[in-house]
C-alpha atoms as a PDB file:
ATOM      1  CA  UNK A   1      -7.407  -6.258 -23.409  1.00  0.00           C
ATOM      2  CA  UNK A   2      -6.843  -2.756 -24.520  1.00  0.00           C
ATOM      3  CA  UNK A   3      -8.780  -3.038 -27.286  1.00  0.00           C
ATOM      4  CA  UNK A   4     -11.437  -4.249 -25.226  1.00  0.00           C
ATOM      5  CA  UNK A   5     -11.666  -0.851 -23.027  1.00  0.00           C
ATOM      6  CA  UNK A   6     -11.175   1.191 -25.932  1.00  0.00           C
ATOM      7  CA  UNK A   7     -14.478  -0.045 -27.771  1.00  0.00           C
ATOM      8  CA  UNK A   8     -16.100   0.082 -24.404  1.00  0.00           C
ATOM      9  CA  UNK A   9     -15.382   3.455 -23.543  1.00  0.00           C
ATOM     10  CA  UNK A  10     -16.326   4.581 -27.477  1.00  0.00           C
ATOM     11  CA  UNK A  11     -19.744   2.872 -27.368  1.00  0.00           C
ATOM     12  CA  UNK A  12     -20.242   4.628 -23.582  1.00  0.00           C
ATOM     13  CA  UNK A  13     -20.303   8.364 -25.498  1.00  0.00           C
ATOM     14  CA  UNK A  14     -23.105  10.031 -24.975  1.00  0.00           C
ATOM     15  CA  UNK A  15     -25.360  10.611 -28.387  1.00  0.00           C
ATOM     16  CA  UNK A  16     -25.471  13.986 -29.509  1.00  0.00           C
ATOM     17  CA  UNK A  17     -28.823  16.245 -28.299  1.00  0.00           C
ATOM     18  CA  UNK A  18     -30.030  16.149 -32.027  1.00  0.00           C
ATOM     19  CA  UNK A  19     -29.880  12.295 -32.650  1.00  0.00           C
ATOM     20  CA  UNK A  20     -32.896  10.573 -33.669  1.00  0.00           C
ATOM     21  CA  UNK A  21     -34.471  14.119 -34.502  1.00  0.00           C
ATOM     22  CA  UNK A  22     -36.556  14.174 -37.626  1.00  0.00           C
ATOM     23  CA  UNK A  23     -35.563  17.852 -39.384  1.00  0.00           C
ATOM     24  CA  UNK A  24     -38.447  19.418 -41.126  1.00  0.00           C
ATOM     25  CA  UNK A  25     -37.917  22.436 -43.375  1.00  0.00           C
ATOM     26  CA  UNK A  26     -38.994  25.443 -42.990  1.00  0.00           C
ATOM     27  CA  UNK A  27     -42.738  25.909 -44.129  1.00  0.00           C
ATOM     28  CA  UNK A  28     -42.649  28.588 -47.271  1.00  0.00           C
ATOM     29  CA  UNK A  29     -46.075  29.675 -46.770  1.00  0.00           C
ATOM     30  CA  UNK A  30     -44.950  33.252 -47.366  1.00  0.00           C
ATOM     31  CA  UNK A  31     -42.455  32.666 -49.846  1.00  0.00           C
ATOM     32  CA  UNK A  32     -43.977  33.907 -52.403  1.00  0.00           C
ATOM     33  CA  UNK A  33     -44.567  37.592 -50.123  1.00  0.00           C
ATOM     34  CA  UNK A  34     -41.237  38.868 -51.307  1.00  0.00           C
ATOM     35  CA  UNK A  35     -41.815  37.819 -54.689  1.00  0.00           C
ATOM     36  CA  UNK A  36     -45.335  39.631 -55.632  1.00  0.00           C
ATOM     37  CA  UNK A  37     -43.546  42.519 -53.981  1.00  0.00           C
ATOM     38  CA  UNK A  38     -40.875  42.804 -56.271  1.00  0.00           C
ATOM     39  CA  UNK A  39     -43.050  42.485 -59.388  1.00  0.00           C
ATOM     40  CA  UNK A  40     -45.340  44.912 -58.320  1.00  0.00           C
ATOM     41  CA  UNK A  41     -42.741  47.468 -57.720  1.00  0.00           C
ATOM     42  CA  UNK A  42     -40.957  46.353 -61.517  1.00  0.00           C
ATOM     43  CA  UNK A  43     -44.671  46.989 -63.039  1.00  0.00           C
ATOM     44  CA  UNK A  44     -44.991  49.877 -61.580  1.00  0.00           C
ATOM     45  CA  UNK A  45     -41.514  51.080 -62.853  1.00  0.00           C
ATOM     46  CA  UNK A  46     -41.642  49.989 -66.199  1.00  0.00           C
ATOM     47  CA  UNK A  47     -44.632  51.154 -66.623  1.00  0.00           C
ATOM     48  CA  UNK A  48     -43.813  54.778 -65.433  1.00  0.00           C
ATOM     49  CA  UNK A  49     -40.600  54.870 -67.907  1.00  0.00           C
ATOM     50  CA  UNK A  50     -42.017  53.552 -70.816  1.00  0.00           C
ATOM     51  CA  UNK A  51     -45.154  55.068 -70.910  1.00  0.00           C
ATOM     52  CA  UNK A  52     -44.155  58.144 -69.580  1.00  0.00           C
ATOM     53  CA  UNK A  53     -44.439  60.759 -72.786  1.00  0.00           C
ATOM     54  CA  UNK A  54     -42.000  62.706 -71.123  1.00  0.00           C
ATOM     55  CA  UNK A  55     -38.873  60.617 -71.301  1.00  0.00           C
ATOM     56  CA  UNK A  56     -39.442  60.915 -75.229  1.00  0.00           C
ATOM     57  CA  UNK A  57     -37.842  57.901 -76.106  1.00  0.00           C
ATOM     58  CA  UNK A  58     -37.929  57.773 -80.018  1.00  0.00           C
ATOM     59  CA  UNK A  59     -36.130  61.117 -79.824  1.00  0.00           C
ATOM     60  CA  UNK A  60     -33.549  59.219 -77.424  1.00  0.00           C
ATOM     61  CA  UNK A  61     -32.859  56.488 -80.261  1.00  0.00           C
ATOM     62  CA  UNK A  62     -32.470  59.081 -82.935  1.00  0.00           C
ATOM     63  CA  UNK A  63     -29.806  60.462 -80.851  1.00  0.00           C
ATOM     64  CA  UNK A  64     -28.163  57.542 -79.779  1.00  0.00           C
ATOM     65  CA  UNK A  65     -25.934  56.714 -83.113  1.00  0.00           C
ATOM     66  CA  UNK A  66     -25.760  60.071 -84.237  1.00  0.00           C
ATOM     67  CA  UNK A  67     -22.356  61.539 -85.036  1.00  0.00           C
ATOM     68  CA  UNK A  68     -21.484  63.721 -82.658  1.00  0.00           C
ATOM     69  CA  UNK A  69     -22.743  61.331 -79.682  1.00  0.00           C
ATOM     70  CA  UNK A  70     -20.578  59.005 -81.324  1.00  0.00           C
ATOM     71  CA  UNK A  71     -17.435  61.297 -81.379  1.00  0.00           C
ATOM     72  CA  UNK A  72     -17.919  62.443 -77.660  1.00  0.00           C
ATOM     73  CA  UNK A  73     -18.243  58.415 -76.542  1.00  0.00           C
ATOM     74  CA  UNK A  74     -15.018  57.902 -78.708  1.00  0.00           C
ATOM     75  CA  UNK A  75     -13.410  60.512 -76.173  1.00  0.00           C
ATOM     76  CA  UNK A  76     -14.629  58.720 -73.592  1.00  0.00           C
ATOM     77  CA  UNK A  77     -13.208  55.500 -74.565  1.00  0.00           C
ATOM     78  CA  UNK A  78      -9.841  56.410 -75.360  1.00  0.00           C
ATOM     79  CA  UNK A  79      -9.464  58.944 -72.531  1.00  0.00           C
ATOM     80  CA  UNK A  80     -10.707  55.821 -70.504  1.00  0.00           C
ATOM     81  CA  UNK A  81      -8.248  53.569 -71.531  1.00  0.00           C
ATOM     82  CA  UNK A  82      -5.465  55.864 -71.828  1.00  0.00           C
ATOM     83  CA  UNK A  83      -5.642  57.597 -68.551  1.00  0.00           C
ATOM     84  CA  UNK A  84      -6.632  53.593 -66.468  1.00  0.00           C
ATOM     85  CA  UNK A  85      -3.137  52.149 -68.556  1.00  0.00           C
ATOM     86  CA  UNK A  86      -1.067  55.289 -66.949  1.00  0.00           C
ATOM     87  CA  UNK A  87      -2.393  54.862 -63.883  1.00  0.00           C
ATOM     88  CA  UNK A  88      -1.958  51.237 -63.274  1.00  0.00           C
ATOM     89  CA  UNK A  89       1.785  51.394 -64.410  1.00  0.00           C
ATOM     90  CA  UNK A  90       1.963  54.703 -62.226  1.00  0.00           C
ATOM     91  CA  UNK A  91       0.671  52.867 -59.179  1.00  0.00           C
ATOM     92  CA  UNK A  92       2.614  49.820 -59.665  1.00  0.00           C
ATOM     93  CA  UNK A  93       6.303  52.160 -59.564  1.00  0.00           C
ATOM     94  CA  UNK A  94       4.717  54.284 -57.081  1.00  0.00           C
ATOM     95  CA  UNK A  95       3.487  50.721 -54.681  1.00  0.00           C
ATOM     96  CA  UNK A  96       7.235  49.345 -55.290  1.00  0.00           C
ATOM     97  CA  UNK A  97       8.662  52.551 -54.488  1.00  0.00           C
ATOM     98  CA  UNK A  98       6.229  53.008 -51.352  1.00  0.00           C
ATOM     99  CA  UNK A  99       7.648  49.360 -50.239  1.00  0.00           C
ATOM    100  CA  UNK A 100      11.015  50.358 -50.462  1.00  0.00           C
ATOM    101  CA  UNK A 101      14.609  50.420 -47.965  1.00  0.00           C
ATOM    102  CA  UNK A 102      15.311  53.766 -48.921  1.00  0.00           C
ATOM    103  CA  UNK A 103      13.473  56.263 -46.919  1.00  0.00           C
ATOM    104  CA  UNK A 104      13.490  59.301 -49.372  1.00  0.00           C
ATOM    105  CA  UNK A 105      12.128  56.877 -51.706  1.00  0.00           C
ATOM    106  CA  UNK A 106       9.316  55.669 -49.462  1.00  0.00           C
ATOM    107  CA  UNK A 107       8.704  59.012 -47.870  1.00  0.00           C
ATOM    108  CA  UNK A 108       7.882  60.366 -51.421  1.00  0.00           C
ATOM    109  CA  UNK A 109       5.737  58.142 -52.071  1.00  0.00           C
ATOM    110  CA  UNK A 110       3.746  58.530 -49.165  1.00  0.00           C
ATOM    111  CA  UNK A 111       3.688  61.823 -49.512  1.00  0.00           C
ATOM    112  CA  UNK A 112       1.867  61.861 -53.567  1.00  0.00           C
ATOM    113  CA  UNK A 113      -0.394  59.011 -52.348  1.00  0.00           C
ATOM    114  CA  UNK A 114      -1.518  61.502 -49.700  1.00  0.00           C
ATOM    115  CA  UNK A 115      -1.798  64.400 -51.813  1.00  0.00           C
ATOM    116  CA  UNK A 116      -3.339  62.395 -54.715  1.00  0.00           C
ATOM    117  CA  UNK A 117      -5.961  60.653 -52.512  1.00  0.00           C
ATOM    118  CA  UNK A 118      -6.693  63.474 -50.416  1.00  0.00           C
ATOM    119  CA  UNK A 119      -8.188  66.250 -52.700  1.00  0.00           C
ATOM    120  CA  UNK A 120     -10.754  65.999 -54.759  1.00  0.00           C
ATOM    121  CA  UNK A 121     -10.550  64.866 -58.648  1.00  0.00           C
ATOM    122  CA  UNK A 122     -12.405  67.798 -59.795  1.00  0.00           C
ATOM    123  CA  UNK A 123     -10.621  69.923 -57.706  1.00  0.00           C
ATOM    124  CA  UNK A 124      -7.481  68.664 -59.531  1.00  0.00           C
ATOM    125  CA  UNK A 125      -8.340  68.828 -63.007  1.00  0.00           C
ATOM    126  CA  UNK A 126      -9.557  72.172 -62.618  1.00  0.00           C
ATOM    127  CA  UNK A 127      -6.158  72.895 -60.960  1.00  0.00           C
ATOM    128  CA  UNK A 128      -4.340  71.270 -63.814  1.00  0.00           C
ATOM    129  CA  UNK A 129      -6.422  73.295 -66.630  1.00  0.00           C
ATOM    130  CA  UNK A 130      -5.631  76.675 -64.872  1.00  0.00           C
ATOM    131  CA  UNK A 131      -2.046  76.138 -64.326  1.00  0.00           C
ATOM    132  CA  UNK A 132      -0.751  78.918 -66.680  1.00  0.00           C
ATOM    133  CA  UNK A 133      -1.940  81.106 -63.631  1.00  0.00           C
ATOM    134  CA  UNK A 134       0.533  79.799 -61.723  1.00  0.00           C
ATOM    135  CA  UNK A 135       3.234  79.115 -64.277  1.00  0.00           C
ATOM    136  CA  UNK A 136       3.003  80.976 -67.548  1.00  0.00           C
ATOM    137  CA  UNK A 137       6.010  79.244 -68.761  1.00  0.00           C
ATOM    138  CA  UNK A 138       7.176  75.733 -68.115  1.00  0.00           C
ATOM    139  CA  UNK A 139      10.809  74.775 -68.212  1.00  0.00           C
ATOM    140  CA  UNK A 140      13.297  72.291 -67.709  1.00  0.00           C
ATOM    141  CA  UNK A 141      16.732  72.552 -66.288  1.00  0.00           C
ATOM    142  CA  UNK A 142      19.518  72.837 -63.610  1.00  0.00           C
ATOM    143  CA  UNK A 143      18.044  74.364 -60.418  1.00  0.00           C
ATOM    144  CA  UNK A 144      19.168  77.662 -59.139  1.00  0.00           C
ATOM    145  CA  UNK A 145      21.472  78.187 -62.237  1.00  0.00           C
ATOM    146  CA  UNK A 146      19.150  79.941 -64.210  1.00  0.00           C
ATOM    147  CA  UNK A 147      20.319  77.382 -67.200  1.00  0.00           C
ATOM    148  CA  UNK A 148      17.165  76.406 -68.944  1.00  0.00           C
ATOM    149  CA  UNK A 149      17.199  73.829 -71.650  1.00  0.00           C
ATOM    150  CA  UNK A 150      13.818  73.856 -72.977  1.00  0.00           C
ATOM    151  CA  UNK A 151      11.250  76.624 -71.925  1.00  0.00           C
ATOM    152  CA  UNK A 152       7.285  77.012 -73.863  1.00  0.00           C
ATOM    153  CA  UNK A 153       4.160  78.568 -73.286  1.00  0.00           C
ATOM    154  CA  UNK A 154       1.915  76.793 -70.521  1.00  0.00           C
ATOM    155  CA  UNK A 155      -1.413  77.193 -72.280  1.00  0.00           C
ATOM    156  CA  UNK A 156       0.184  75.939 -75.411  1.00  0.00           C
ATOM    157  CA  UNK A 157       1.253  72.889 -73.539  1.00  0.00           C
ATOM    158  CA  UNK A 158      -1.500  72.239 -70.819  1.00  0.00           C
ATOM    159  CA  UNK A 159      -4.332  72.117 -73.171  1.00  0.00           C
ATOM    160  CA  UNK A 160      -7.590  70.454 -71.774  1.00  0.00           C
ATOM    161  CA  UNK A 161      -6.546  67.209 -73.294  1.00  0.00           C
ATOM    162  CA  UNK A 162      -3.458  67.370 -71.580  1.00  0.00           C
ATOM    163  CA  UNK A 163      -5.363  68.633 -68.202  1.00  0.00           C
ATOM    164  CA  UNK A 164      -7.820  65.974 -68.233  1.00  0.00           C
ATOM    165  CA  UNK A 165      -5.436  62.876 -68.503  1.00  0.00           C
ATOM    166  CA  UNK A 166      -2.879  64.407 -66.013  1.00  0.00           C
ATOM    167  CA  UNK A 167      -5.801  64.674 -63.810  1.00  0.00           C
ATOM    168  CA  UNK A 168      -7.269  61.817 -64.038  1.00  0.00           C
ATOM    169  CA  UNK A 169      -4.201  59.572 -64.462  1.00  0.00           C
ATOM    170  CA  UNK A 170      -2.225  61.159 -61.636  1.00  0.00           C
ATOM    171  CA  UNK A 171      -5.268  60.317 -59.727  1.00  0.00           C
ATOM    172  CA  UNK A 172      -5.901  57.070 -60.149  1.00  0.00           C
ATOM    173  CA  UNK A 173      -1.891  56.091 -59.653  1.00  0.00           C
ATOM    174  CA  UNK A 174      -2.775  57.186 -56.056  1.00  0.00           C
ATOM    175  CA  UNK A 175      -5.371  54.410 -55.879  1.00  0.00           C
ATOM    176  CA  UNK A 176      -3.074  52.063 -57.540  1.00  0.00           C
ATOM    177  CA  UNK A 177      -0.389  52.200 -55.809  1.00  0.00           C
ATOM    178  CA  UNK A 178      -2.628  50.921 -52.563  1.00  0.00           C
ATOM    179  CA  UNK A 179      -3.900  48.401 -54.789  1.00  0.00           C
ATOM    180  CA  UNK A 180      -1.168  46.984 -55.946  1.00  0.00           C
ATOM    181  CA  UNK A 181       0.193  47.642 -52.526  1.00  0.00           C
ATOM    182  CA  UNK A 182      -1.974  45.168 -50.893  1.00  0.00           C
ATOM    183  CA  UNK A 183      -1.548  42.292 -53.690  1.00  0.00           C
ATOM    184  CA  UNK A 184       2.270  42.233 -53.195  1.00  0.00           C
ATOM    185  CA  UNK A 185       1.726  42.138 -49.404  1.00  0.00           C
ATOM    186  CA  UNK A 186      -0.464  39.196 -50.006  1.00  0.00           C
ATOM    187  CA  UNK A 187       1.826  36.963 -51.349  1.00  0.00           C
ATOM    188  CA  UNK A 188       4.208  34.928 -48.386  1.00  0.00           C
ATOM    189  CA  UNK A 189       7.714  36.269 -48.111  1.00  0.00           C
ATOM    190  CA  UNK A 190       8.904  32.705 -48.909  1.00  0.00           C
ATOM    191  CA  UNK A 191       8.222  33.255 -52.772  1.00  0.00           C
ATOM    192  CA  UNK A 192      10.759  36.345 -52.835  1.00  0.00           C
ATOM    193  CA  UNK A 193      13.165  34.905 -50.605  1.00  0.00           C
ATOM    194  CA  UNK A 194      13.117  31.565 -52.918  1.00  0.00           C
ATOM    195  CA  UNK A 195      13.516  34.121 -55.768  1.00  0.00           C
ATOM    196  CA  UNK A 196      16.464  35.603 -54.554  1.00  0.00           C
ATOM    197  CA  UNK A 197      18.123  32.400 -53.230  1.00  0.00           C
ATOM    198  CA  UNK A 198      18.051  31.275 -57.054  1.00  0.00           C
ATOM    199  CA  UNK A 199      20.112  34.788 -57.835  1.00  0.00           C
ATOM    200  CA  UNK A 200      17.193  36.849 -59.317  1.00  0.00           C
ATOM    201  CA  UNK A 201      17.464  40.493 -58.587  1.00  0.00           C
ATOM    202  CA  UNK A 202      14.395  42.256 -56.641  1.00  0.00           C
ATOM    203  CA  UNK A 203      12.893  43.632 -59.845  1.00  0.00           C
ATOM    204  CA  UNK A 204      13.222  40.053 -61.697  1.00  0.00           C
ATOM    205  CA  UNK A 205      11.761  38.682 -58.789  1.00  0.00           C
ATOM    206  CA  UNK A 206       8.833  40.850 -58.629  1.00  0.00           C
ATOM    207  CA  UNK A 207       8.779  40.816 -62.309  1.00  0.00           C
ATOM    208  CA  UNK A 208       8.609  36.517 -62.581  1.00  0.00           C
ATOM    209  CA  UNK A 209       7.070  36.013 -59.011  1.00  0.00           C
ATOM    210  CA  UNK A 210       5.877  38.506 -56.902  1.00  0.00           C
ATOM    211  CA  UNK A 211       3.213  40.115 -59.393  1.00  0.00           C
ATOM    212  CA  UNK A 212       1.775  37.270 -61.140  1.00  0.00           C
ATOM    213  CA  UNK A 213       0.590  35.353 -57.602  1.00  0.00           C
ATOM    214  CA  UNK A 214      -0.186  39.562 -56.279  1.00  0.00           C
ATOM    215  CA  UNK A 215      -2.647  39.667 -60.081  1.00  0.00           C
ATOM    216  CA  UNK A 216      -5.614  37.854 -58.179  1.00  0.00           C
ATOM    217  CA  UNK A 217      -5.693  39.879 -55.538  1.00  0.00           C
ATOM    218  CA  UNK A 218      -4.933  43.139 -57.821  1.00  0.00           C
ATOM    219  CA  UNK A 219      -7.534  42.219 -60.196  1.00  0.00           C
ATOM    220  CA  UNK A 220     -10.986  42.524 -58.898  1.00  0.00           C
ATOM    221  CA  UNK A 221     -10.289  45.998 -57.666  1.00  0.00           C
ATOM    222  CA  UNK A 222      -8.242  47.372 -60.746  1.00  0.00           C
ATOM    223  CA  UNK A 223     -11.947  46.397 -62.545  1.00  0.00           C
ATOM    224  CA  UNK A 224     -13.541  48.291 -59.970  1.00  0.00           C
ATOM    225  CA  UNK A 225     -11.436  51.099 -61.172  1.00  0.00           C
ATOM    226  CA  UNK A 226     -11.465  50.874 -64.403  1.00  0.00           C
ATOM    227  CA  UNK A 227     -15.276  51.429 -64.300  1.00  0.00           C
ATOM    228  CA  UNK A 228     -14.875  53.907 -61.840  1.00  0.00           C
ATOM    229  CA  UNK A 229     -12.521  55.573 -64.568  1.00  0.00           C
ATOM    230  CA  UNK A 230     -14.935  55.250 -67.229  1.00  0.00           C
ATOM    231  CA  UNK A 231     -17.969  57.513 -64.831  1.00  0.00           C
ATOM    232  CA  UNK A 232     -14.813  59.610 -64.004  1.00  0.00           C
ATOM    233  CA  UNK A 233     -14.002  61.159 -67.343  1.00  0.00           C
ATOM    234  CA  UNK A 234     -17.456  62.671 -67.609  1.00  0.00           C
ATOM    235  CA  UNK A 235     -15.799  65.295 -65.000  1.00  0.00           C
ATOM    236  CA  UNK A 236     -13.552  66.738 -67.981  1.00  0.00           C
ATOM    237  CA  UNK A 237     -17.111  68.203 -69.509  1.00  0.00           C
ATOM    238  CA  UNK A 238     -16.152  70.985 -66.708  1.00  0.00           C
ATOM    239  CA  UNK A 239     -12.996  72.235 -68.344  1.00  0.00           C
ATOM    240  CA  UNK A 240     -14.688  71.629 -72.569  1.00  0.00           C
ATOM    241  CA  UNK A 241     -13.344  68.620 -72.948  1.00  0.00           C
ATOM    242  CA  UNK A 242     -15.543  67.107 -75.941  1.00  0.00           C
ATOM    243  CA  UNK A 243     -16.338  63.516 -74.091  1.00  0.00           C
ATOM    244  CA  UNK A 244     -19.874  61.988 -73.773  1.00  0.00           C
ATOM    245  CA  UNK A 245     -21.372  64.119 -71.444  1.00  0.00           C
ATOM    246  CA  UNK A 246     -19.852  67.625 -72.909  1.00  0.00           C
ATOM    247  CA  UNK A 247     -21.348  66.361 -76.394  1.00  0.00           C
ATOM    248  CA  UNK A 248     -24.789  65.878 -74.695  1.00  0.00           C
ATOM    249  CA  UNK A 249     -24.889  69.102 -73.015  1.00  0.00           C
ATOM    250  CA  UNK A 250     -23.864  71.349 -75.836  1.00  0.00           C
ATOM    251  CA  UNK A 251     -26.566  69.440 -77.656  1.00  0.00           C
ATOM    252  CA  UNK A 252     -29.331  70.360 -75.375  1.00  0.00           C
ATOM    253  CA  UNK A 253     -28.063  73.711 -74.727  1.00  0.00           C
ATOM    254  CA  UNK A 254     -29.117  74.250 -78.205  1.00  0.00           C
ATOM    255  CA  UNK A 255     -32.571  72.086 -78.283  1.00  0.00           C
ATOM    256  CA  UNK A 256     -33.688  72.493 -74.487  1.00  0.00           C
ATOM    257  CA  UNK A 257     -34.396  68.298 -75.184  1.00  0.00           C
ATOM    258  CA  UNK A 258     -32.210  67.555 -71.403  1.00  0.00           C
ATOM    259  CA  UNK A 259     -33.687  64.368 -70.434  1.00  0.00           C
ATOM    260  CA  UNK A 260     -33.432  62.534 -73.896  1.00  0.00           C
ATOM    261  CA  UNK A 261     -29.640  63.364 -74.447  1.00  0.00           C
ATOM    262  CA  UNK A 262     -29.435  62.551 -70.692  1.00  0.00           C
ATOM    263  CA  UNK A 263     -30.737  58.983 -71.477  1.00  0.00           C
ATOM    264  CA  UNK A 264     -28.556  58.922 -74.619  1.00  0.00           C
ATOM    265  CA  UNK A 265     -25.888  59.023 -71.719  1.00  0.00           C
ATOM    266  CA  UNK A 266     -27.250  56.727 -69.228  1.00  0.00           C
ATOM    267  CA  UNK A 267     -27.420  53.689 -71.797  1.00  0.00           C
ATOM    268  CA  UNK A 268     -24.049  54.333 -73.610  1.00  0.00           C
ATOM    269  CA  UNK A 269     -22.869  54.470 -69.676  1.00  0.00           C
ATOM    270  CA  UNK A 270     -24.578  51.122 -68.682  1.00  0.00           C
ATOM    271  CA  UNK A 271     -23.558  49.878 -71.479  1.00  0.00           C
ATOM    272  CA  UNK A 272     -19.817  49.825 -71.537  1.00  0.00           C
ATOM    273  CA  UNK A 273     -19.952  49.141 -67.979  1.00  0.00           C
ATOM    274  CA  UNK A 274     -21.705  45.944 -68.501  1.00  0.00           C
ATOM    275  CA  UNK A 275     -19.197  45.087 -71.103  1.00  0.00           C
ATOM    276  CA  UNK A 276     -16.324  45.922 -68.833  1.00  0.00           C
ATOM    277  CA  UNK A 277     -18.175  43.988 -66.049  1.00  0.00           C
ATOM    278  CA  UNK A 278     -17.874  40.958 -68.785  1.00  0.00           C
ATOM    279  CA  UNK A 279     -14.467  41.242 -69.301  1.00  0.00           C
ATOM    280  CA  UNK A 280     -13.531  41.819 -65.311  1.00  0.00           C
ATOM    281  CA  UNK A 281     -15.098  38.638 -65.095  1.00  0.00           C
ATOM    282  CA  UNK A 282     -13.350  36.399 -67.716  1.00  0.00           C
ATOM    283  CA  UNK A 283     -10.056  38.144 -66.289  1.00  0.00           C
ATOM    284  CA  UNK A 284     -10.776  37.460 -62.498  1.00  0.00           C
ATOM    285  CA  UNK A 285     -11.446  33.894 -63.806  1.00  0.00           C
ATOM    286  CA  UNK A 286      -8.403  33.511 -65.925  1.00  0.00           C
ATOM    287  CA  UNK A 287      -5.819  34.360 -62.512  1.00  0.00           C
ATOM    288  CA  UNK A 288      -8.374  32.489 -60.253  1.00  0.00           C
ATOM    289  CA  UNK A 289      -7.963  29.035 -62.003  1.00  0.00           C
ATOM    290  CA  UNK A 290      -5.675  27.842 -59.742  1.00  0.00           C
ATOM    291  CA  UNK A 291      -7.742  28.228 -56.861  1.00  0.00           C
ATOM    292  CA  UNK A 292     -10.815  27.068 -58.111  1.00  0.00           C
ATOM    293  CA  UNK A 293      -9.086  23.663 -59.017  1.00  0.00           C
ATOM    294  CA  UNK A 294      -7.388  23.540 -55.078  1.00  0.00           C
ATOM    295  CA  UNK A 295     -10.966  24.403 -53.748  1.00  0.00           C
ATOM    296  CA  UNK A 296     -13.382  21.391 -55.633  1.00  0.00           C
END
């Protein structure tokens, strides 16, 4: 008998508004608006670069391989990856250290993300490549003693080499340290309190647990960075740092021929980004396996 009302009552529902409906698609009449658009504006562009005299692109390929274009992008590359590795393992002490009990601890790393992120980069590695103004000798030892184990010359020490990766490494901990920051938050408090029920200390645990689930959410922005880093270093031209741009510019100071070895620039700029892109890609796919097999 129950039965009996239940079917009754499911075959008294009303049908939904849309039921027996026919849905047409949308007419694309003016599809192909957007489209002419586009290719007009990309004719137009092409044509204006290519056949523009001006740009003087067979001088830009004769400059493209040419030694000392080559030794400034080597700078580039290397300050690149140097300053991007010191920064990530910067920003992760500096994120643990943020997300720690102790207060001193925590408070001082506040206080350099602050600093760090607050003042310009330029501003900084200018800063850093005049600091024999402000300290003509640098030492190390016991404060207020006067007992000074090692003491040297500043300019001997901070040399623009050493000015442009402090810089630009101290920097970009700053922005690591948020980043890496937000991945740790993002993975559930259950996984570190199942890490230290099985007797794992916090730094095992966040070596084992915590940081290999936080990687896919650490990833796509440390990418972001990284080609952020790579545009960054052509700031050190400022204090003579031989890199891409510095290399370009002392080049045209000589031949007046700007826009060319501003090209030359441009494309070895595109590029490695594109390359990077490449590889930010295969990476976020690597640490995002897991999920893609959970989503299909």
């Amino acid at each position: 008998m129950s039965n009996t009302k239940v079917g009754a009552v499911a075959d008294e529902r009303p049908e939904p508004p849309t039921a027996g409906l026919t849905i047409v698609p949308r007419s694309g009449r003016f599809r192909w608006v957007p489209v002419v658009i586009v290719l007009f504006l990309a004719a137009m562009l092409t044509e204006s670069v290519l056949l523009n005299p001006r740009f003087e692109w067979p001088l830009v390929a004769s400059y493209f391989f040419s030694p000392a274009i080559l030794h400034g992008l080597a700078t580039t590359v290397w300050l690149t990856v140097l300053c991007m590795t010191l920064g990530i393992a910067l920003g992760i002490v500096i994120a643990v250290s943020r997300m720690s009990d102790i207060p001193i601890v925590s408070g001082f790393a506040r206080l350099y993300i602050w600093f760090f992120r607050g003042t310009p980069i330029l501003v900084q590695l200018i800063f850093w490549y005049n600091l024999a103004a402000l300290f003509p000798e640098l030492g190390f030892g016991i404060p207020f003693t006067g007992i000074t184990f090692f003491q040297a010359n500043t300019n001997h020490i901070v040399t623009p080499v050493t000015a442009a990766i402090l810089g630009l490494a101290l920097n970009e901990g700053a922005y690591m340290a948020e980043i890496v920051r937000a991945g740790i938050s993002s993975v559930d408090d259950g996984q570190n309190e199942a890490a230290r029920a099985l007797g794992m200390t916090r730094l095992k645990a966040m070596r084992r647990i915590i940081l290999p689930q936080a990687m896919r959410v650490i990833i796509p922005p440390t990418g972001n960075e990284t080609i952020g880093m790579l545009k960054m270093t052509s700031l050190v031209s400022v204090i003579a740092l031989s890199d891409l741009l510095y290399t370009a510019q002392s080049i045209y100071s000589r031949t007046f021929e700007t826009i060319p070895l501003l090209l030359v620039c441009c494309c070895w700029y595109l590029l490695l980004t594109s390359v990077l892109s490449v590889i930010q890609g295969r990476i976020e796919a690597h640490y995002g396996r897991g999920i893609v097999r959970a989503g299909g």
